[in-house]
Protein backbone atom coordinates (compact mmCIF):
# COMPACT_ATOMS: atom_id res chain seq x y z
CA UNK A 1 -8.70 -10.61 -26.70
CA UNK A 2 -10.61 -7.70 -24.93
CA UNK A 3 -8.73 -4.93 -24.47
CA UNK A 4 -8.31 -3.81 -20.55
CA UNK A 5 -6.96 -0.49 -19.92
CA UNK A 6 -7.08 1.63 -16.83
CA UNK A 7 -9.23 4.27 -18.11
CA UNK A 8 -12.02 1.99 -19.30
CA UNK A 9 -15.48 3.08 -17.72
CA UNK A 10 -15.71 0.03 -15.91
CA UNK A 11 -12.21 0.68 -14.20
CA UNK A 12 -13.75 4.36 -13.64
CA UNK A 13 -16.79 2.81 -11.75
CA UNK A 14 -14.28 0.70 -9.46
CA UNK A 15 -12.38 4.00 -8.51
CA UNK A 16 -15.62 5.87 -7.71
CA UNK A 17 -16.50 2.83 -5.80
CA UNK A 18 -14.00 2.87 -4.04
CA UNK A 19 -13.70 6.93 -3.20
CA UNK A 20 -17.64 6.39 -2.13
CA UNK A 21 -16.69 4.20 0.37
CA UNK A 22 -13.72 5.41 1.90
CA UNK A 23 -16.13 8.84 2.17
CA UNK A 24 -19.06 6.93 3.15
CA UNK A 25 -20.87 8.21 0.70
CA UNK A 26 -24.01 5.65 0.58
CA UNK A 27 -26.19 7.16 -2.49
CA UNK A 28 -23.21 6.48 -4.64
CA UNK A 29 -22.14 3.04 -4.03
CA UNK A 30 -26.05 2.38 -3.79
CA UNK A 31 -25.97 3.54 -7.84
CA UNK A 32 -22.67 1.95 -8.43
CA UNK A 33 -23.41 -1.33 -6.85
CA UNK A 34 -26.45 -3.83 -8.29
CA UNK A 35 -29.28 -4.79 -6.59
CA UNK A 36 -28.04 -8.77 -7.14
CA UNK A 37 -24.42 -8.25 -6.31
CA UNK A 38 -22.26 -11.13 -4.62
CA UNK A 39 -19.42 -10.88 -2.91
CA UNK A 40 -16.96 -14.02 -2.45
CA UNK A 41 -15.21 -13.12 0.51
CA UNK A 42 -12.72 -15.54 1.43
CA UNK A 43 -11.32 -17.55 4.73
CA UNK A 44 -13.03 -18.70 7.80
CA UNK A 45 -13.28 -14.78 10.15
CA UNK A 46 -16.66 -13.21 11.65
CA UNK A 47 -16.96 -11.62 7.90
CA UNK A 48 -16.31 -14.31 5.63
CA UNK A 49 -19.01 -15.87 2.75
CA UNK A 50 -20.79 -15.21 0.32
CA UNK A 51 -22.34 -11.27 1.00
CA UNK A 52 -25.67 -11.74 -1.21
CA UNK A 53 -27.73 -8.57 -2.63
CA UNK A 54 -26.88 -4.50 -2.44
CA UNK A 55 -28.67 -4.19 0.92
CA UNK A 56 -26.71 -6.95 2.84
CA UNK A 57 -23.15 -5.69 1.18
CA UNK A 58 -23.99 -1.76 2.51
CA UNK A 59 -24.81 -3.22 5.87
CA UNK A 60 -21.41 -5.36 5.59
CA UNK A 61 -19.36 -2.62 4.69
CA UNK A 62 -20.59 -0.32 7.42
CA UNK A 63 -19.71 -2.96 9.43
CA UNK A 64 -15.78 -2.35 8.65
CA UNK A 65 -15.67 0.88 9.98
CA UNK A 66 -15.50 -0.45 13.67
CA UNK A 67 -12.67 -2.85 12.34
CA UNK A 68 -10.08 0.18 11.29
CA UNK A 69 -10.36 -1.04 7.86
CA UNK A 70 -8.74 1.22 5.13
CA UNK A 71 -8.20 -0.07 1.53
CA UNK A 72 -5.99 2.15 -1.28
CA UNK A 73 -5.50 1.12 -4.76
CA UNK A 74 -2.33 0.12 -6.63
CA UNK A 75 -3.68 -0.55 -10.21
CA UNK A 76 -7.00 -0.94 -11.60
CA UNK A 77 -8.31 -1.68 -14.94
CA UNK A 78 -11.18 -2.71 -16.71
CA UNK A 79 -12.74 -3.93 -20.10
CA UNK A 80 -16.34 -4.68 -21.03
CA UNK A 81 -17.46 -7.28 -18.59
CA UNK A 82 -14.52 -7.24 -15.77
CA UNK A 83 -12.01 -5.22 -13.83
CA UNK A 84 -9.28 -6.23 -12.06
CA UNK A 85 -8.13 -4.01 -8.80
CA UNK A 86 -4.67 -4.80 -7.27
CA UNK A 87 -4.95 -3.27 -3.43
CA UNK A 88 -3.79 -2.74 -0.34
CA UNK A 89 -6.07 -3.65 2.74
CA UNK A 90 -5.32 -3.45 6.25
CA UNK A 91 -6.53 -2.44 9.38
CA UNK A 92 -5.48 0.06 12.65
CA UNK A 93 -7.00 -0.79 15.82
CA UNK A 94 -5.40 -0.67 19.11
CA UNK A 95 -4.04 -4.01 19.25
CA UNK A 96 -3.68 -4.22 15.03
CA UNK A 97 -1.96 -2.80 12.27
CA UNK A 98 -1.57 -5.20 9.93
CA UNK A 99 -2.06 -4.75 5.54
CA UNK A 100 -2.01 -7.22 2.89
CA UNK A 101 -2.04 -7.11 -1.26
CA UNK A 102 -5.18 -8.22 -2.24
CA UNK A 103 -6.64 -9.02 -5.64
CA UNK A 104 -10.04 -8.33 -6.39
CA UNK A 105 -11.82 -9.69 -9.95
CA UNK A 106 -15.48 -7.93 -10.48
CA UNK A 107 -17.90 -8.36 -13.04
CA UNK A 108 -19.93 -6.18 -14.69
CA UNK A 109 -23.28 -5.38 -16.02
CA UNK A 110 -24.60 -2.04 -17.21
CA UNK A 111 -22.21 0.07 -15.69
CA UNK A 112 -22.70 -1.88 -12.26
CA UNK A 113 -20.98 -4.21 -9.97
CA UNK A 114 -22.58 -7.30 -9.81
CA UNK A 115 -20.06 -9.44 -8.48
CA UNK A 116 -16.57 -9.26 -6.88
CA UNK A 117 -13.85 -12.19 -5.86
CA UNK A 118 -11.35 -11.70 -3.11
CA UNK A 119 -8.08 -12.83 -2.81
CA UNK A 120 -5.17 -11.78 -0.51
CA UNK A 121 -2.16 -12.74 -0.67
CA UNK A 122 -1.36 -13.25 3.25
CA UNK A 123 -4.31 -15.12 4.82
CA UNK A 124 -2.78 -14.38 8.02
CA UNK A 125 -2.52 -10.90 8.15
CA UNK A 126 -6.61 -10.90 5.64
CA UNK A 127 -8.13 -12.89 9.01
CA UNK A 128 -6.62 -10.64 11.43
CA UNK A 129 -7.79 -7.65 9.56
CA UNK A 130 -11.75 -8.65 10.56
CA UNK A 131 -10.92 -10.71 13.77
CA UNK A 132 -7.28 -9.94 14.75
């Protein structure tokens, strides 16, 4: 078995992920992030599918911003090919406030993400958080 801890440099990457985004800090997440990334983003919204290549993942999390979105973590941890992030996700608009637990499973490579899967644990409240 691999060992996973929370202070594993992969787990450290997540978090700095993470802190570059909620800052919008672009040059970071453009290091942090590989060229080839994919993102399985699940359910049937405006933002759902598979978000192919670095480029097309900035311009879909830029796209959040408009949408309220706001994302804090409750655990992370990481070994030598994966980390595992347990979140909250949500979104404030006018009309919305709505959150959700979310697991996210990334891999890997070289100190970047390459790819990440999605899952929420209320699909109700994850579709109304990009189209609510």
């Amino acid at each position: 078995l691999r060992d996973m801890s929370a202070d594993h440099p992969h787990a450290t990457a997540y978090r700095q992920t993470a802190d570059a985004f909620r800052s919008g800090d672009v040059e970071v997440l453009a290091r942090l992030i590989a060229e080839d990334v994919v993102w399985h983003v699940p359910g049937d919204h405006s933002m759902a599918g598979d978000v192919r290549g670095r480029d097309d993942l900035l311009a879909w999390l830029s796209a959040l911003g408009p949408k309220g979105f706001w994302l804090t973590e409750d655990d992370v941890f990481g070994s030598d090919g994966h980390v595992c992030a347990v979140s909250q996700m949500g979104a404030i608009r006018d009309d919305v406030d709505v959150r959700t637990r979310v697991i996210s499973i990334f891999r890997y490579r070289d100190g970047q993400q390459v790819e990440r899967w999605i899952y929420p644990d209320d699909m109700t409240a994850w579709h109304c958080i990009f189209d609510g």
